[in-house]
Protein backbone atom coordinates (compact mmCIF):
# COMPACT_ATOMS: atom_id res chain seq x y z
CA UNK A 1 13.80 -28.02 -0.17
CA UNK A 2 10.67 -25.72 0.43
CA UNK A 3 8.73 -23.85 -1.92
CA UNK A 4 9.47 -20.22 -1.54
CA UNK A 5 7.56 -16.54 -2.92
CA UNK A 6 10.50 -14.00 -3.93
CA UNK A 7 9.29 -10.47 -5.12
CA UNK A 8 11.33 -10.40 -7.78
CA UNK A 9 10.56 -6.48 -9.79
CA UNK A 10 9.03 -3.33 -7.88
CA UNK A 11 7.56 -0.18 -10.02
CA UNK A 12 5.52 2.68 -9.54
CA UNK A 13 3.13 5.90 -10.92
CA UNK A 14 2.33 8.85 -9.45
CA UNK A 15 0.64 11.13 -11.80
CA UNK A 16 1.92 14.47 -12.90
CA UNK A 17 -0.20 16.94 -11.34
CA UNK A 18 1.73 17.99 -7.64
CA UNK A 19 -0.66 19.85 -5.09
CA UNK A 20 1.07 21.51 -2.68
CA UNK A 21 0.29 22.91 0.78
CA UNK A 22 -0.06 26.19 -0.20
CA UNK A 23 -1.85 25.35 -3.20
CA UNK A 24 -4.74 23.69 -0.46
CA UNK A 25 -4.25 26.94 1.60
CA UNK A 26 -6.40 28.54 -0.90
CA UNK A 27 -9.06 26.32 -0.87
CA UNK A 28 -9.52 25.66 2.47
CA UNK A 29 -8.90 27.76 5.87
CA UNK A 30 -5.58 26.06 6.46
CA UNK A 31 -0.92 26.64 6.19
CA UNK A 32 1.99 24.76 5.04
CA UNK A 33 2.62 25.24 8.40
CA UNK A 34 -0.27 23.22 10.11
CA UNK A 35 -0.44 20.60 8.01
CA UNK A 36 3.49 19.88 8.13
CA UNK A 37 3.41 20.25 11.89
CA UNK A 38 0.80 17.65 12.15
CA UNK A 39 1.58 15.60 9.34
CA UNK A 40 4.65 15.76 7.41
CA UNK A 41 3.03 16.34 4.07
CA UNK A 42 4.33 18.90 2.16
CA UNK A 43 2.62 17.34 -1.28
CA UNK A 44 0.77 15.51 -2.66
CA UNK A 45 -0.05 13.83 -6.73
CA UNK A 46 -3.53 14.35 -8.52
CA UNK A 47 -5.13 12.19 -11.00
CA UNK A 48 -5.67 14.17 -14.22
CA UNK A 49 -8.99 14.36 -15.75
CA UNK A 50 -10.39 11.14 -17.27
CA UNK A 51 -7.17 9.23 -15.62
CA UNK A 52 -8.64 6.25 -13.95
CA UNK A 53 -7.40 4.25 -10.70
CA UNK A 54 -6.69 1.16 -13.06
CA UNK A 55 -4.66 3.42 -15.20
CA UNK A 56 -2.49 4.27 -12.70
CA UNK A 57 -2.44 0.35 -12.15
CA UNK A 58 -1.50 -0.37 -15.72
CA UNK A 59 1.82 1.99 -15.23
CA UNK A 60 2.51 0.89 -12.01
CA UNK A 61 2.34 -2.66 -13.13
CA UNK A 62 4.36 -2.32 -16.37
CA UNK A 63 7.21 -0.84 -14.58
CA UNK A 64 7.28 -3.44 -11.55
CA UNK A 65 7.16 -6.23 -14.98
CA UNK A 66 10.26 -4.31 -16.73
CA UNK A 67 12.17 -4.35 -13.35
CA UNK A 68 11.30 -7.75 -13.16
CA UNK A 69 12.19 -9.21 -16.88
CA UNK A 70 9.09 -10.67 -16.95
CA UNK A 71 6.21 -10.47 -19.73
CA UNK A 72 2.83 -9.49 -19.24
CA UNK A 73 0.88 -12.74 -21.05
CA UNK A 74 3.79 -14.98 -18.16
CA UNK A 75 1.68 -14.11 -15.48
CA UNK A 76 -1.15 -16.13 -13.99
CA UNK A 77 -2.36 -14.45 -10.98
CA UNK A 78 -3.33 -10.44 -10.45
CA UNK A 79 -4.43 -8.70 -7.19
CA UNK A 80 -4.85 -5.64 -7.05
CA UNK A 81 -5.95 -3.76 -3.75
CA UNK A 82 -8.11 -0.28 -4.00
CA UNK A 83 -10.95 1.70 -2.14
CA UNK A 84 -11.27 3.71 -5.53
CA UNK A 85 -12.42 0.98 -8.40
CA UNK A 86 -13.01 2.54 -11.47
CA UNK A 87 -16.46 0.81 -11.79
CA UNK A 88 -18.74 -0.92 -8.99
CA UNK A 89 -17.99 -3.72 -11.58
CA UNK A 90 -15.85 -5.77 -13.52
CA UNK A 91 -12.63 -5.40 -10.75
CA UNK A 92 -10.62 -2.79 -11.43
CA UNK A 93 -8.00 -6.07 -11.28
CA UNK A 94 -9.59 -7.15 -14.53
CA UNK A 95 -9.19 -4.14 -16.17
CA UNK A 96 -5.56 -3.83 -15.67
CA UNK A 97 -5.50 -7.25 -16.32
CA UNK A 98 -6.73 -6.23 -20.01
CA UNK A 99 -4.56 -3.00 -20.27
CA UNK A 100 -1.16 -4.89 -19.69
CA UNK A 101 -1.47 -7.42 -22.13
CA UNK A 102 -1.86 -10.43 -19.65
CA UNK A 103 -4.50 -13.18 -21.06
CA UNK A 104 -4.67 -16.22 -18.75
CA UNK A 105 -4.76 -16.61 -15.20
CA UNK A 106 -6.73 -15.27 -12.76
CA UNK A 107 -7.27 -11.23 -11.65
CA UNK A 108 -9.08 -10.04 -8.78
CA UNK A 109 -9.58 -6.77 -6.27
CA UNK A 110 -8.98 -6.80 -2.40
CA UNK A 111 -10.96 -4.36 -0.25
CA UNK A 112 -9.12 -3.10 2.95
CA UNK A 113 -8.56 0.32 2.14
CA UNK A 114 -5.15 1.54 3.45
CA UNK A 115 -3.99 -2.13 4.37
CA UNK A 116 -4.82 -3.14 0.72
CA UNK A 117 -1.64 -4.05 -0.37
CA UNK A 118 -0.74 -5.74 2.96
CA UNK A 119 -3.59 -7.91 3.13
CA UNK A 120 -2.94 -8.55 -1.09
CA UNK A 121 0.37 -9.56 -0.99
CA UNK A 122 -0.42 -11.86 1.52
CA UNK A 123 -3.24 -13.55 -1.02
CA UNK A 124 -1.02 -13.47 -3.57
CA UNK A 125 1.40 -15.64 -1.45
CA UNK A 126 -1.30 -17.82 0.12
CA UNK A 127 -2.32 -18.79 -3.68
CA UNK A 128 0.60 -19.39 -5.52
CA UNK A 129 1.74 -21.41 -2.51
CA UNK A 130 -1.53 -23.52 -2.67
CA UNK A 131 -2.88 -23.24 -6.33
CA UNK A 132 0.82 -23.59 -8.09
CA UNK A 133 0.66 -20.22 -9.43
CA UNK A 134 4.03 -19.25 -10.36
CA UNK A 135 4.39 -15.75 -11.66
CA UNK A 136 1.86 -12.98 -9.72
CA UNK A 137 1.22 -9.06 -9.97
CA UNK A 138 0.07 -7.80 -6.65
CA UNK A 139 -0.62 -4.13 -7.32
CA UNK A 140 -2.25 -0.77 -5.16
CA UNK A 141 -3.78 1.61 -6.78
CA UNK A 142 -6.15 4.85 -5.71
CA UNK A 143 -7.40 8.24 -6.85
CA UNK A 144 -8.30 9.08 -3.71
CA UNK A 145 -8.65 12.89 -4.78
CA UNK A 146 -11.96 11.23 -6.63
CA UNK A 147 -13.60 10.50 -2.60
CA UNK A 148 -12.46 13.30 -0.59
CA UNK A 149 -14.55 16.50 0.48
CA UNK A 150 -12.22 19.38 -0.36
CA UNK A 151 -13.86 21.82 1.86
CA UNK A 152 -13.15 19.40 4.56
CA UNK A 153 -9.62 20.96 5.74
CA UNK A 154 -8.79 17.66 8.46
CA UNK A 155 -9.27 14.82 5.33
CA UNK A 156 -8.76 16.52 2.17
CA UNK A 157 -4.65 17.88 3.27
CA UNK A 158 -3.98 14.31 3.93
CA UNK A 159 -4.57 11.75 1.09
CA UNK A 160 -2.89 11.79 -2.54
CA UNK A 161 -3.55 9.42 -6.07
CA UNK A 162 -0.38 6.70 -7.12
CA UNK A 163 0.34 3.05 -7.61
CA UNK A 164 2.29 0.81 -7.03
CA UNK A 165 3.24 -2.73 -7.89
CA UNK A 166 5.17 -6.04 -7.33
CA UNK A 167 5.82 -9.00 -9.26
CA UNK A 168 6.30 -12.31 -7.61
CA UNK A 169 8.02 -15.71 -8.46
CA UNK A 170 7.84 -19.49 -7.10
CA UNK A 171 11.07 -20.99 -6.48
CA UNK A 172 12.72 -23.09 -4.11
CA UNK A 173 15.73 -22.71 -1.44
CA UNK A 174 16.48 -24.96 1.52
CA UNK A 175 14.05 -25.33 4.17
CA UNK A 176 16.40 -23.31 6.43
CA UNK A 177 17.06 -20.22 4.47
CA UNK A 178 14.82 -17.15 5.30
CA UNK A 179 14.86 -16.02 1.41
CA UNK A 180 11.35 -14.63 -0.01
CA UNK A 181 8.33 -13.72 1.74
CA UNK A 182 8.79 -15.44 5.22
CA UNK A 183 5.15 -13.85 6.81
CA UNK A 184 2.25 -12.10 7.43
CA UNK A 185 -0.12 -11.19 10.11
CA UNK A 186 -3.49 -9.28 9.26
CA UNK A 187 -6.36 -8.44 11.90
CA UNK A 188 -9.73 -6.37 11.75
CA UNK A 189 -11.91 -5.21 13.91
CA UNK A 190 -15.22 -3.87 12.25
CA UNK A 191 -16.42 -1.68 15.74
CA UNK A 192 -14.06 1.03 14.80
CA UNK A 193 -16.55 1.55 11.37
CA UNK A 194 -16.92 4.97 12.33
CA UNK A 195 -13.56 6.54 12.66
CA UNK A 196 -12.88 5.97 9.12
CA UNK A 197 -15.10 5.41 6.28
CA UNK A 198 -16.78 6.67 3.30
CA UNK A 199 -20.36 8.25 3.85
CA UNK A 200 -21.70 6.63 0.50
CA UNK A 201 -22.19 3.58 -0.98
CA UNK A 202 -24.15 1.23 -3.89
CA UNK A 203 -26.53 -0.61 -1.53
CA UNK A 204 -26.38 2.26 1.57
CA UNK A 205 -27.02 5.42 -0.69
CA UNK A 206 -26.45 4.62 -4.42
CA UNK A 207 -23.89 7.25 -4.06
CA UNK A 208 -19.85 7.38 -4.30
CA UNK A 209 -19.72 9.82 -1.10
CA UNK A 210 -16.63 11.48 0.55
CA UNK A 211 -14.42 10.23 3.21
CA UNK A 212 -14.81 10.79 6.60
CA UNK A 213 -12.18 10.33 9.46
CA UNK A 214 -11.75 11.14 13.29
CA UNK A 215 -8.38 11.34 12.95
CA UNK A 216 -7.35 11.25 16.70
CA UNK A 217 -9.14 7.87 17.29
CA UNK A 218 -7.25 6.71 13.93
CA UNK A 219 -3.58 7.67 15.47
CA UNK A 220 -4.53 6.30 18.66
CA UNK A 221 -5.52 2.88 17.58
CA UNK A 222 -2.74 3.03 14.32
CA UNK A 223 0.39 2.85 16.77
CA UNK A 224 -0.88 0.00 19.21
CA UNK A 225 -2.47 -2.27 16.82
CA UNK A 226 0.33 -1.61 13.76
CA UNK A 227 2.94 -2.36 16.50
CA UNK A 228 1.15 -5.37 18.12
CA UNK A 229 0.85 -6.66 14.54
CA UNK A 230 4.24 -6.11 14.09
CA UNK A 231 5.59 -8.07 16.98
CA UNK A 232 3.36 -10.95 16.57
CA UNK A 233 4.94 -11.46 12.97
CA UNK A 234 8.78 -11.27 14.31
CA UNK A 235 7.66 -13.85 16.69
CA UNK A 236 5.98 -16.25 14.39
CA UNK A 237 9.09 -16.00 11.78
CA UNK A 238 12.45 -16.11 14.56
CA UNK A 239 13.09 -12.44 13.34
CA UNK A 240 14.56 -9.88 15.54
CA UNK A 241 14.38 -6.06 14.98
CA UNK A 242 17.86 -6.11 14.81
CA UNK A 243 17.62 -8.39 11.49
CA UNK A 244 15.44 -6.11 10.10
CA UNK A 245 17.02 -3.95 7.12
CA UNK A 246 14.23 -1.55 6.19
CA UNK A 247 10.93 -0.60 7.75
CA UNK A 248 8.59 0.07 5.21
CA UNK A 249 5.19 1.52 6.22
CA UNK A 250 2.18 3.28 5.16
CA UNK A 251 2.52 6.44 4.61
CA UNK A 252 -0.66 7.78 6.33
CA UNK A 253 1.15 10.23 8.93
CA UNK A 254 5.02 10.99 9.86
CA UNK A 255 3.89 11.44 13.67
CA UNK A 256 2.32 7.56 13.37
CA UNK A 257 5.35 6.33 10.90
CA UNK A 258 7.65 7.35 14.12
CA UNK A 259 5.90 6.38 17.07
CA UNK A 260 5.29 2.97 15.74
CA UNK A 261 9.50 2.66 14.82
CA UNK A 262 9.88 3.60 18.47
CA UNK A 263 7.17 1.44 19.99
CA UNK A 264 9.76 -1.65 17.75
CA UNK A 265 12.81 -0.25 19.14
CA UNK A 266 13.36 0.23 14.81
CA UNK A 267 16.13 3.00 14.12
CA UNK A 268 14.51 6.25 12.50
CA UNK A 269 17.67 5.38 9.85
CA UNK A 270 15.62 1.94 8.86
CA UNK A 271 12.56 3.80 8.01
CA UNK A 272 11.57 4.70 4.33
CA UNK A 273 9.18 7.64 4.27
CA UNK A 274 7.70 9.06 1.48
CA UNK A 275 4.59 10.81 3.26
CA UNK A 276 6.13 14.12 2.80
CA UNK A 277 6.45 13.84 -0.96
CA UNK A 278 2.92 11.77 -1.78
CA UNK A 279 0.82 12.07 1.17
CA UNK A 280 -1.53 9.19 2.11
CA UNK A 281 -2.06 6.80 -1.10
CA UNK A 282 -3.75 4.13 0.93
CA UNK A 283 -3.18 0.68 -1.19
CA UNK A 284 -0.63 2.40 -3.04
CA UNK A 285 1.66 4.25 -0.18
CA UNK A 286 3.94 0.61 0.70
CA UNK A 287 4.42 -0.23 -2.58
CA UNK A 288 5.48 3.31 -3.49
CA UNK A 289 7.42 3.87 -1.11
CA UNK A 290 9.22 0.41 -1.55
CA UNK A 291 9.90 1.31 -5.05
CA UNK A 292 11.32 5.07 -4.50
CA UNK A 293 14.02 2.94 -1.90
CA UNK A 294 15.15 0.71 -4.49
CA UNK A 295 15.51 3.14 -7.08
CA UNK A 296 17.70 5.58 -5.28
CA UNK A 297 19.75 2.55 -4.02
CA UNK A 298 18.94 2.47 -0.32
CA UNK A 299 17.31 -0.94 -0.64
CA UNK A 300 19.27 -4.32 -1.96
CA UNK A 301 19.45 -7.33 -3.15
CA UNK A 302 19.36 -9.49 -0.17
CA UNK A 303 17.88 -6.89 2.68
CA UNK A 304 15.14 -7.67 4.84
CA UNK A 305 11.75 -5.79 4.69
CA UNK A 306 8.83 -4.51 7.36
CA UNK A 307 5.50 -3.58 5.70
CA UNK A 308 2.64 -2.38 7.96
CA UNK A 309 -0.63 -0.66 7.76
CA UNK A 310 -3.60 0.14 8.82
CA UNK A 311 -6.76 1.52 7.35
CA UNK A 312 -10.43 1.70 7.10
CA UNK A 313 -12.03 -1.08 9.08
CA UNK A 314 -10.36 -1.11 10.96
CA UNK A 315 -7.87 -3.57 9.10
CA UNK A 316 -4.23 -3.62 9.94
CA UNK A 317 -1.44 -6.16 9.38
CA UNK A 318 2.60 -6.67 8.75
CA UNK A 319 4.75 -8.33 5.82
CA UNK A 320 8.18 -9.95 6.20
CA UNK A 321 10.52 -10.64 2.97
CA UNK A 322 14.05 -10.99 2.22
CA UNK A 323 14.05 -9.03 -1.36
């Protein structure tokens, strides 16, 4: 028998507030037109007024524990993944932490912007695999709208506010079945700094500042290193693309979502897009998009699931699991 991590309840929050294309048009010299041509966005959620990234988090988190059957004070282990804490400090983990009722265990934040939740579930698996925890929250969450420069018309069309969330339980299963979370691979390279960051900063400029991204260096580097991720992962766990049930990316741009599915040989009918409807949610956008999937019934019980990103960094990496 081996010791095995099965995600075991998804759920998700996207706040009320829907900005359209044409809404942006009027802020900004831009069209429905030109951003769906180059994007796929159509719309995007806003964080209301005084609605903070953790609670989005808390929602996100409460759902994913109802889906689950799990309660709140059963957990032992939180990670949450955001470029958009509510405070410098305590964690924006913590806080949720607090909000949801859960009071043991251990809850802390991940930094690696749009790869967050790759590069948390991953920790999340890594621990309770080493430490013995045996119920875990790994959750995204962003308010991007709260960083972005909206007279910027190439950043500001792009990136929306949600969360999402998954819980996670230890079990067991015979050392040959490939049930649970069978792998990850995660890289960075910090030389590509300056394609995609945020101008501002506690020790840099005591500042929040706004995002800033070359996006044409970001696609170019997004569908090699994504893919390359990708491949090294089927290799280390004996998958094929063929076993492969769903592709699940980041939702960062339709034109990247495609040309990495074709650079895998992945059927277009495998992938789960949500871009259109939520735009770019960085640690949120896999867990989202995961969530909308199961809910309308395309993914099951028993299917096998591709997660990939790649953000700020740059950091990029790939999740296998058998849900």
């Amino acid at each position: 028998m081996k010791n095995v991590i099965r995600v075991t309840g998804v759920g998700s929050y996207l706040p009320s507030k829907i900005l359209t294309n044409e809404d942006i048009s009027r802020m900004v010299d831009t069209s429905d037109e030109w951003i769906q041509a180059r994007t796929g966005i159509r719309q995007r959620h806003i964080a209301a007024d005084g609605e903070l990234t953790s609670d989005l988090g808390r929602e996100a988190a409460n759902r994913a524990l109802a889906a689950a059957g799990v309660k709140a004070e059963d957990i032992d282990l939180l990670v949450l993944a955001t470029a958009t804490p509510d405070h410098t400090f305590p964690s924006t983990a913590t806080i949720v932490q607090h909000k949801i009722g859960m009071t043991g265990g251990a809850a802390f934040d991940v930094g690696a912007v749009c790869s967050g939740f790759v590069f948390a579930l991953s920790t999340a698996d890594a621990l309770m695999k080493a430490q013995g925890y045996k119920k875990a929250l790994v959750v995204g969450a962003e308010t991007y709208s709260r960083i972005l420069d909206w007279s910027d018309r190439t950043t500001c069309v792009l990136f929306g506010d949600g969360a999402g969330a998954v819980v996670l339980e230890a079990d067991t299963a015979e050392d040959d079945a490939q049930i649970g979370i069978l792998g990850h691979n995660l890289r960075t390279d910090g030389a590509y700094k300056e394609f995609l960051y945020v101008d501002g900063g506690p020790s840099s400029t005591q500042t929040v500042g706004h995002l800033r991204m070359k996006g044409n260096q970001v696609f170019k580097h997004a569908v090699v290193n994504i893919s390359s991720a990708v491949q090294a992962l089927l290799e280390q766990t004996g998958v094929s693309h063929e076993d492969i049930d769903w592709f699940v990316p980041h939702q960062a741009n339709q034109r990247i979502l495609d040309g990495v599915a074709k650079r895998l040989s992945i059927d277009s009918s495998k992938i789960v897009s949500t871009v259109g409807k939520h735009g770019n949610t960085s640690a949120a956008s896999v867990p989202l998009a995961l969530s909308e999937a199961i809910d309308d019934g395309r993914v099951k019980t028993g299917d096998m699931i591709l997660t990939e990103a790649m953000g700020g960094g740059f950091a990029w990496g790939a999740n296998l699991f058998r849900i």
